[in-house]
Protein backbone atom coordinates (compact mmCIF):
# COMPACT_ATOMS: atom_id res chain seq x y z
CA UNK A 1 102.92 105.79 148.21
CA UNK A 2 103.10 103.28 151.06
CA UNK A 3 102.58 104.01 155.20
CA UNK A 4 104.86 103.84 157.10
CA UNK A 5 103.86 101.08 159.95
CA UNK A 6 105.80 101.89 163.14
CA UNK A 7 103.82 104.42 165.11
CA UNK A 8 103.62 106.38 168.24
CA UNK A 9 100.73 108.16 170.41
CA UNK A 10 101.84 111.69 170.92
CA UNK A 11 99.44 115.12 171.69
CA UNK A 12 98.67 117.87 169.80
CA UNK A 13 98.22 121.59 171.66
CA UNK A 14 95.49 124.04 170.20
CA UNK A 15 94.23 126.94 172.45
CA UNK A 16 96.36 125.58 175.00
CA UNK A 17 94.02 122.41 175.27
CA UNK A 18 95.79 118.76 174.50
CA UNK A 19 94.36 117.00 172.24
CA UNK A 20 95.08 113.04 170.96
CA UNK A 21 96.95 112.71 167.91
CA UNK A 22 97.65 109.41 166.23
CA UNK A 23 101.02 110.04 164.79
CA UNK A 24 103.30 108.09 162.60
CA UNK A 25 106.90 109.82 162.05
CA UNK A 26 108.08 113.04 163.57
CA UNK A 27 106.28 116.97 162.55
CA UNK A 28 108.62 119.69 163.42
CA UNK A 29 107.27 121.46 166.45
CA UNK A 30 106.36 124.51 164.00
CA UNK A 31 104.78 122.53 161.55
CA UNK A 32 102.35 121.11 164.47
CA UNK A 33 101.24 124.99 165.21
CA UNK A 34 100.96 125.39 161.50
CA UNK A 35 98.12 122.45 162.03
CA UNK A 36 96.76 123.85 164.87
CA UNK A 37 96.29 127.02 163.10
CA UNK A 38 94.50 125.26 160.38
CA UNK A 39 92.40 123.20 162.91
CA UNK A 40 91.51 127.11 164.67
CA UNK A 41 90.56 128.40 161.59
CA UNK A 42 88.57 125.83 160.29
CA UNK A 43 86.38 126.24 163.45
CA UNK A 44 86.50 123.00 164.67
CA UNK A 45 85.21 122.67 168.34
CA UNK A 46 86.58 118.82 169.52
CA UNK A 47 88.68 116.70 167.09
CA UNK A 48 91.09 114.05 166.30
CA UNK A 49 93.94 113.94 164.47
CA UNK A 50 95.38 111.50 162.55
CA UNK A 51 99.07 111.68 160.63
CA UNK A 52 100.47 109.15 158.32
CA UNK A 53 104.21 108.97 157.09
CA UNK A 54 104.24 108.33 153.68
CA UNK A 55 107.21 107.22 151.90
CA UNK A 56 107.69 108.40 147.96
CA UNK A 57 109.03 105.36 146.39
CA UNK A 58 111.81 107.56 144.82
CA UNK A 59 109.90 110.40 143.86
CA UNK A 60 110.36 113.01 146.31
CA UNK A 61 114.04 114.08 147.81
CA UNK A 62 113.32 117.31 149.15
CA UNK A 63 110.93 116.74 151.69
CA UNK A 64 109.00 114.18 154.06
CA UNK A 65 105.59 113.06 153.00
CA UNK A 66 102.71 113.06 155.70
CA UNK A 67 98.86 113.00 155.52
CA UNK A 68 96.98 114.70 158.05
CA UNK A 69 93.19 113.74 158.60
CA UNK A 70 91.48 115.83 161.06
CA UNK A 71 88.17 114.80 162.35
CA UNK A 72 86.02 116.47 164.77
CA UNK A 73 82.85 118.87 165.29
CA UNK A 74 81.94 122.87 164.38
CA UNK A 75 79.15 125.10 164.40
CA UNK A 76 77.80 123.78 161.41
CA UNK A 77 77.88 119.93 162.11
CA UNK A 78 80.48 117.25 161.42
CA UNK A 79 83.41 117.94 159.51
CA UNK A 80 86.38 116.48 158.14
CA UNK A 81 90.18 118.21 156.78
CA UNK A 82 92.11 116.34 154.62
CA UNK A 83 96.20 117.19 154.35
CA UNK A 84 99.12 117.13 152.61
CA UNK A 85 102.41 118.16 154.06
CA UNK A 86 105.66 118.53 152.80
CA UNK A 87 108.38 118.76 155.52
CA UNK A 88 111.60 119.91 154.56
CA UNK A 89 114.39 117.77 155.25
CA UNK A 90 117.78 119.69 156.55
CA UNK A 91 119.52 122.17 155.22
CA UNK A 92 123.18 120.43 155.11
CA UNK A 93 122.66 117.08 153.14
CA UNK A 94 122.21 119.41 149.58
CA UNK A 95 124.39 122.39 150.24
CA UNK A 96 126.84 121.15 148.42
CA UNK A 97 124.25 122.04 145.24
CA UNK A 98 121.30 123.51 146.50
CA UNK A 99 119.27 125.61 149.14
CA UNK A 100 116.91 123.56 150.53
CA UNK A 101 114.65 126.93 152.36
CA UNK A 102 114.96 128.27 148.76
CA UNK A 103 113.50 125.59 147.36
CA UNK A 104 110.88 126.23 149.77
CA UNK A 105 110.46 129.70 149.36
CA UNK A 106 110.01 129.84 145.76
CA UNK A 107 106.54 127.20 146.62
CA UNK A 108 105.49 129.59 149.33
CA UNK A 109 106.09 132.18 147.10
CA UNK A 110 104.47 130.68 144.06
CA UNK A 111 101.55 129.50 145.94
CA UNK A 112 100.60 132.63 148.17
CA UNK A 113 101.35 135.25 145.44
CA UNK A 114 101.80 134.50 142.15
CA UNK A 115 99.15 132.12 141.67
CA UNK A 116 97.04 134.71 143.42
CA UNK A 117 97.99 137.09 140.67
CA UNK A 118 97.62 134.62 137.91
CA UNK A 119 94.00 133.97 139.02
CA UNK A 120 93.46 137.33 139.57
CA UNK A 121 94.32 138.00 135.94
CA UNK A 122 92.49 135.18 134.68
CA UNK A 123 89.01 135.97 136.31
CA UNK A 124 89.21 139.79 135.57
CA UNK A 125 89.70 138.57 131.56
CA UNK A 126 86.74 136.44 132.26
CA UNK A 127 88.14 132.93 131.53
CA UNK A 128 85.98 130.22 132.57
CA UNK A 129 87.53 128.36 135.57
CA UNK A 130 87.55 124.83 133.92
CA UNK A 131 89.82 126.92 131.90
CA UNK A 132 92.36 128.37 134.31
CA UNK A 133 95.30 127.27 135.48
CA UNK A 134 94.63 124.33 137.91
CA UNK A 135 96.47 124.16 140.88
CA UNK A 136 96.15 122.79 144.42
CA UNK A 137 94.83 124.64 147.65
CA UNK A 138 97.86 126.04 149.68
CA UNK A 139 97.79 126.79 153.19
CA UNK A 140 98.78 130.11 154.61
CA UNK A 141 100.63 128.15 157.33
CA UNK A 142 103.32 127.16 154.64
CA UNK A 143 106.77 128.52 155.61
CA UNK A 144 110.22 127.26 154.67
CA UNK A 145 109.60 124.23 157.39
CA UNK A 146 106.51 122.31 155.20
CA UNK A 147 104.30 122.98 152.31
CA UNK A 148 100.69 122.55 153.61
CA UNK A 149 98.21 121.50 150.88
CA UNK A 150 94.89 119.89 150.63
CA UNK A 151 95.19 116.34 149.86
CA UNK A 152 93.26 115.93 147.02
CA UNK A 153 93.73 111.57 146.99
CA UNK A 154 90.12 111.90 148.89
CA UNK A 155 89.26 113.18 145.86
CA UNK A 156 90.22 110.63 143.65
CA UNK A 157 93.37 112.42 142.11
CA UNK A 158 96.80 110.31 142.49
CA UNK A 159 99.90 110.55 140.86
CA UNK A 160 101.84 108.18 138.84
CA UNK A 161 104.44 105.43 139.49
CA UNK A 162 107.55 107.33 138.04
CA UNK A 163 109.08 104.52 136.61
CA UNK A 164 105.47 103.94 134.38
CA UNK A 165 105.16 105.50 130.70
CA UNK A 166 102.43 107.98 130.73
CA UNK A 167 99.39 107.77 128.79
CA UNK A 168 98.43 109.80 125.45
CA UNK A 169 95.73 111.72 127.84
CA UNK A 170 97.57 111.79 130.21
CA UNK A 171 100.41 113.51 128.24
CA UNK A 172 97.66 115.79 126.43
CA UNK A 173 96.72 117.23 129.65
CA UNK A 174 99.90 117.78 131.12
CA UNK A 175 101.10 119.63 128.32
CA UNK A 176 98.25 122.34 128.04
CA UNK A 177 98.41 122.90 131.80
CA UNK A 178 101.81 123.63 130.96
CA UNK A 179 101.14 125.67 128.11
CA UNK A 180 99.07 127.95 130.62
CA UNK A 181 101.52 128.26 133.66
CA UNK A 182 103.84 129.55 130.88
CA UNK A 183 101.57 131.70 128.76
CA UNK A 184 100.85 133.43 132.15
CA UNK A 185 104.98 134.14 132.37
CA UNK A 186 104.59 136.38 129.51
CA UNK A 187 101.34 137.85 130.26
CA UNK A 188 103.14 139.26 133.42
CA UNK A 189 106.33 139.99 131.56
CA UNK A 190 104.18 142.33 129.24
CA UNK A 191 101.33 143.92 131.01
CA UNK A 192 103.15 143.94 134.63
CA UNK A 193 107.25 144.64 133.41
CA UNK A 194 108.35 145.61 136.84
CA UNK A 195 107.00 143.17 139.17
CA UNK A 196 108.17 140.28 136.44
CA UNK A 197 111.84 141.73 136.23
CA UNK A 198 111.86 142.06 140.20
CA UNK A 199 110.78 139.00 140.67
CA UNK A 200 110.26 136.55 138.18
CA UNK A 201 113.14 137.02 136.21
CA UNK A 202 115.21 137.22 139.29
CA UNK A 203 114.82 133.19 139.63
CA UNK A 204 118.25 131.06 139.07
CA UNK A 205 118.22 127.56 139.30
CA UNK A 206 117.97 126.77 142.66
CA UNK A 207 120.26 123.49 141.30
CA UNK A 208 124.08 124.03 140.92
CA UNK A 209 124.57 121.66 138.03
CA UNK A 210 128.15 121.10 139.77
CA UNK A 211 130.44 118.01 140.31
CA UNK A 212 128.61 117.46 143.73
CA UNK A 213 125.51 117.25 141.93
CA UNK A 214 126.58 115.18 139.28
CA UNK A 215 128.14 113.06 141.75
CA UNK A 216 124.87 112.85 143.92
CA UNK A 217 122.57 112.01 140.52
CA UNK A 218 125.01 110.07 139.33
CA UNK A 219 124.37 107.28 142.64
CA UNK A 220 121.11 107.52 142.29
CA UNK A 221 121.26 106.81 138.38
CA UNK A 222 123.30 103.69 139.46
CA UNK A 223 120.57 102.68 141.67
CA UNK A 224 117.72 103.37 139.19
CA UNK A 225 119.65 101.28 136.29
CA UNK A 226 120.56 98.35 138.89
CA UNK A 227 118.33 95.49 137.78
CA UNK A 228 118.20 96.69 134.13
CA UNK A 229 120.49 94.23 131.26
CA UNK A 230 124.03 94.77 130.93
CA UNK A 231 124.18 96.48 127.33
CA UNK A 232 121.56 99.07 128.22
CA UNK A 233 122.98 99.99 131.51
CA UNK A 234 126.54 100.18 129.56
CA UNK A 235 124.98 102.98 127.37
CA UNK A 236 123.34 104.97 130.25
CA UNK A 237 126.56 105.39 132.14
CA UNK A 238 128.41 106.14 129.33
CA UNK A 239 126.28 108.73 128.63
CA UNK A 240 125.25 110.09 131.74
CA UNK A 241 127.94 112.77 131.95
CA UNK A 242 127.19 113.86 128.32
CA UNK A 243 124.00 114.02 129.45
CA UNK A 244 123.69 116.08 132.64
CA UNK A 245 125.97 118.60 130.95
CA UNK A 246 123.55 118.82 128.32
CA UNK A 247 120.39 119.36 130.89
CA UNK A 248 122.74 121.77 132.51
CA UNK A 249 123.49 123.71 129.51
CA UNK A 250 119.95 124.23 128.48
CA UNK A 251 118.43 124.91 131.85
CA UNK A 252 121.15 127.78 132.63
CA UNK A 253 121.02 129.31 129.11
CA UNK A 254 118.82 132.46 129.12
CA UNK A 255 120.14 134.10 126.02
CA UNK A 256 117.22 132.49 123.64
CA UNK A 257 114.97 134.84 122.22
CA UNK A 258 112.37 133.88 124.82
CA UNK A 259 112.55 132.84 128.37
CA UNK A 260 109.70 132.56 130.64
CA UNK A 261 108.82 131.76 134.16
CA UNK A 262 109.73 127.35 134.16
CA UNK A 263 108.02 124.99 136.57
CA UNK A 264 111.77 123.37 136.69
CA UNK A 265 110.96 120.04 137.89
CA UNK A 266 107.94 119.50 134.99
CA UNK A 267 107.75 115.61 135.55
CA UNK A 268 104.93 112.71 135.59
CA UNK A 269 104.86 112.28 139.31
CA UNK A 270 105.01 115.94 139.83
CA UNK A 271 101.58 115.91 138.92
CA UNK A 272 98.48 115.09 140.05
CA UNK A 273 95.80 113.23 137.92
CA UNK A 274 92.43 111.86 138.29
CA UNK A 275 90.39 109.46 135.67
CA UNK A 276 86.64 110.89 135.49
CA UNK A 277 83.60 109.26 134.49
CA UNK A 278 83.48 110.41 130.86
CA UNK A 279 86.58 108.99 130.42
CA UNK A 280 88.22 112.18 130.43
CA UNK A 281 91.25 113.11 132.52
CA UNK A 282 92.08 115.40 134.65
CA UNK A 283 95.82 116.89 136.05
CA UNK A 284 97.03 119.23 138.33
CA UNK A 285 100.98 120.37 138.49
CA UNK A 286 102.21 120.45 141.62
CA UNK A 287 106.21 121.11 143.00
CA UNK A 288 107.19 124.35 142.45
CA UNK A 289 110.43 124.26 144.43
CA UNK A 290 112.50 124.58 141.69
CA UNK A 291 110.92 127.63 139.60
CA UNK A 292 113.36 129.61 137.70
CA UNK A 293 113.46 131.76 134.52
CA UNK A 294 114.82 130.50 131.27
CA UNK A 295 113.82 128.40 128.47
CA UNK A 296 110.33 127.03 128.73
CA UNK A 297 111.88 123.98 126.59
CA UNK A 298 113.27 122.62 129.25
CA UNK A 299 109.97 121.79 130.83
CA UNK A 300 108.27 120.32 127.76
CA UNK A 301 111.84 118.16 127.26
CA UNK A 302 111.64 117.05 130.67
CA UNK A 303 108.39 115.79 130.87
CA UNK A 304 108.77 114.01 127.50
CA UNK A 305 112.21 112.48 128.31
CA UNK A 306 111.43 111.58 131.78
CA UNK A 307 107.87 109.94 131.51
CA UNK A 308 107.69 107.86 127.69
CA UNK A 309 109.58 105.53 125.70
CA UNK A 310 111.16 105.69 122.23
CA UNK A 311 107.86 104.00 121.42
CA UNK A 312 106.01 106.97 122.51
CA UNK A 313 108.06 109.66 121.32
CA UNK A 314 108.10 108.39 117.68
CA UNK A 315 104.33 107.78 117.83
CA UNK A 316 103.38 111.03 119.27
CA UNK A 317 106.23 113.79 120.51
CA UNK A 318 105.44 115.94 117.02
CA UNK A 319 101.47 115.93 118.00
CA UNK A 320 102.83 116.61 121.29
CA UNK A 321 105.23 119.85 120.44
CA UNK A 322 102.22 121.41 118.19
CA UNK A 323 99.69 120.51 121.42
CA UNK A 324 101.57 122.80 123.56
CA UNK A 325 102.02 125.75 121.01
CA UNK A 326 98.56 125.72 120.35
CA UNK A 327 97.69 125.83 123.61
CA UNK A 328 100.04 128.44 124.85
CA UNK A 329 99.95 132.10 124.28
CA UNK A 330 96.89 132.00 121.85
CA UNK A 331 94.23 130.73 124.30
CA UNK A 332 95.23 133.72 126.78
CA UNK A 333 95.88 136.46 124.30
CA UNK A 334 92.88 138.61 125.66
CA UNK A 335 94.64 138.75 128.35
CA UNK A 336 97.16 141.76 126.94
CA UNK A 337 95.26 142.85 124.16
CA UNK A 338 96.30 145.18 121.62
CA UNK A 339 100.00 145.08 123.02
CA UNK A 340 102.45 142.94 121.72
CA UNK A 341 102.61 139.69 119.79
CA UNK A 342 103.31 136.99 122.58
CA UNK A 343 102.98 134.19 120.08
CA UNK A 344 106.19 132.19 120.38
CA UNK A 345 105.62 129.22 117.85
CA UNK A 346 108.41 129.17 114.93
CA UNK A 347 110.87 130.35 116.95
CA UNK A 348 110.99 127.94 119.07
CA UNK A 349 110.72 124.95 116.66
CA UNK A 350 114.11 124.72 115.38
CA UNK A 351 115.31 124.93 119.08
CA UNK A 352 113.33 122.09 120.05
CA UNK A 353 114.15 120.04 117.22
CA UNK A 354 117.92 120.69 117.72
CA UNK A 355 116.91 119.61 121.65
CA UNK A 356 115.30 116.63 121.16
CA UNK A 357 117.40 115.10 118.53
CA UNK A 358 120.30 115.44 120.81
CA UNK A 359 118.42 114.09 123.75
CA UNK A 360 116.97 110.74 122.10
CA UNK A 361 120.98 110.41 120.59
CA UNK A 362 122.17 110.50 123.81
CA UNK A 363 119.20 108.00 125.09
CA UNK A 364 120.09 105.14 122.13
CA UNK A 365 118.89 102.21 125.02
């Protein structure tokens, strides 16, 4: 991500005091109260504010990037906040194919509840935190006009250039952090049926895989493919149609024999990752705008078919596929004990198969 350079000195009001705030690009008014909020509760006495505009090098088209830094003094001594918002851009340039505050509502929603049930769940069955499902501090302050998160880049996690092929680890840890935000799907859809049919299961895709949207990927397909050679972009456009309808077909189709809560939008620059001293590394998901229930193959297609090569694939998408069912239900079957089998393995591996071999036909580049 790059900052934006032109910027303008502007004031922030908390407790009906102004304060200075460096600011680069525009907050909605209502975000800035969401911030002041945060500043209240946080305690601070004086501070300074500082807000970047970031732009997303092609990553991000829901939403405006900023950084906030607050610096200042509290009870207990110095302090700094470090965060990451996620402004909504308006409503009318996607309603041709998508609801923009529903996109947002579905991360409030996933942030503020159901992640607070899933930890709930996971502490009461005594599962070791380095264990749990990782995600990132939300806000309360998030609302349908920005997602407010800690920015964990101070903390040495950063996500990855989406045009770059993903490492092996990198891959590795991706997939069992998506093994466990689906296991949990089915823990809830067993132990908790009601709340998961009201509410879970209620989730469409917030995409309408419609001509507007195929229009609107299609331009930015045509952008993405501009400086690549002449035969390979050939074969992408002709295939692109064939190809969307395909995408389309399996992320509406919720007559398998198991659906499941999907992160929707399960790509490399969707999450966050951090290299660690023992070599090790370390990912967070993030984006939950487009949650919706259906086939959790969609997720583990799209994050294999939107982040590696042929090269990869052939090398290791089998390891890959076994990874993730060995790291789904089984590590969190104490969770429902004694109630049902919530292994999904063979069932699923002719699916995939049939998936995958129709993806990477499609994909001859």
């Amino acid at each position: 991500m790059q900052v934006e350079e032109n910027s303008v000195f502007e004031v922030f009001q908390v407790d009906r005091q102004i304060h200075n705030c460096v600011e680069e690009g525009t907050l909605y008014p209502d975000v800035k109260k969401s911030i002041g909020k945060i500043i209240k509760n946080e305690g601070y006495l004086t501070f300074k504010i500082h807000v970047e505009a970031l732009t997303a090098d092609g990553g991000n088209f829901l939403g405006k990037l900023f950084l906030v830094k607050v610096t200042g003094r509290t009870d207990a001594g110095e302090q700094e906040t470090h965060i990451f918002i996620k402004q909504a851009l308006s409503e009318v340039a996607f309603q041709t194919h998508m609801s923009m505050s529903e996109a947002y509502l579905r991360e409030v929603f996933f942030y503020t509840e159901l992640n607070a049930l899933y930890k709930k769940m996971q502490t009461d069955a005594n599962i070791e935190t380095h264990e749990m499902l990782k995600t990132v501090k939300c806000y309360d302050e998030s609302s349908t006009d920005a997602i407010i998160l800690e920015n964990l880049k101070v903390k040495g996690f950063n996500v990855l250039f989406r045009m770059d092929v993903m490492s092996l680890k990198f891959a590795e840890a991706a997939i069992k952090e998506l093994a466990k935000f689906h296991a949990l799907s089915f823990v809830v859809q067993k132990k908790i049926p009601d709340y998961f049919n009201s509410k879970l299961k209620a989730f469409k895709p917030v995409l309408q895989f419609n001509e507007y949207f195929e229009q609107f990927t299609s331009k930015s397909v045509k952008l993405a493919i501009e400086r690549l050679d002449e035969p390979v972009k050939e074969k992408i456009t002709n295939n692109y149609s064939d190809l969307f309808s395909k995408f389309a077909q399996y992320t509406s189709d919720t007559n398998l024999s198991v659906n499941c809560l999907c992160h929707g939008d399960f790509r490399a620059n969707n999450i966050l990752m951090r290299e660690n001293d023992d070599a090790t590394v370390e990912v967070i998901p993030i984006d939950y705008q487009l949650i919706f229930y259906g086939s959790p193959i969609t997720d583990l297609i799209y994050l294999l078919y939107t982040g590696t090569d042929r090269t990869f694939r052939t090398n290791h998408e089998n390891d890959l596929k076994e990874l993730y069912f060995q790291n789904d239900i089984p590590d969190f079957e104490h969770l429902a004990p004694n109630e049902v089998d919530l292994k999904i393995d063979e069932r699923y591996f002719p699916r995939i198969a049939e998936i995958c071999d129709e993806f990477e036909h499609l994909l001859q580049f």
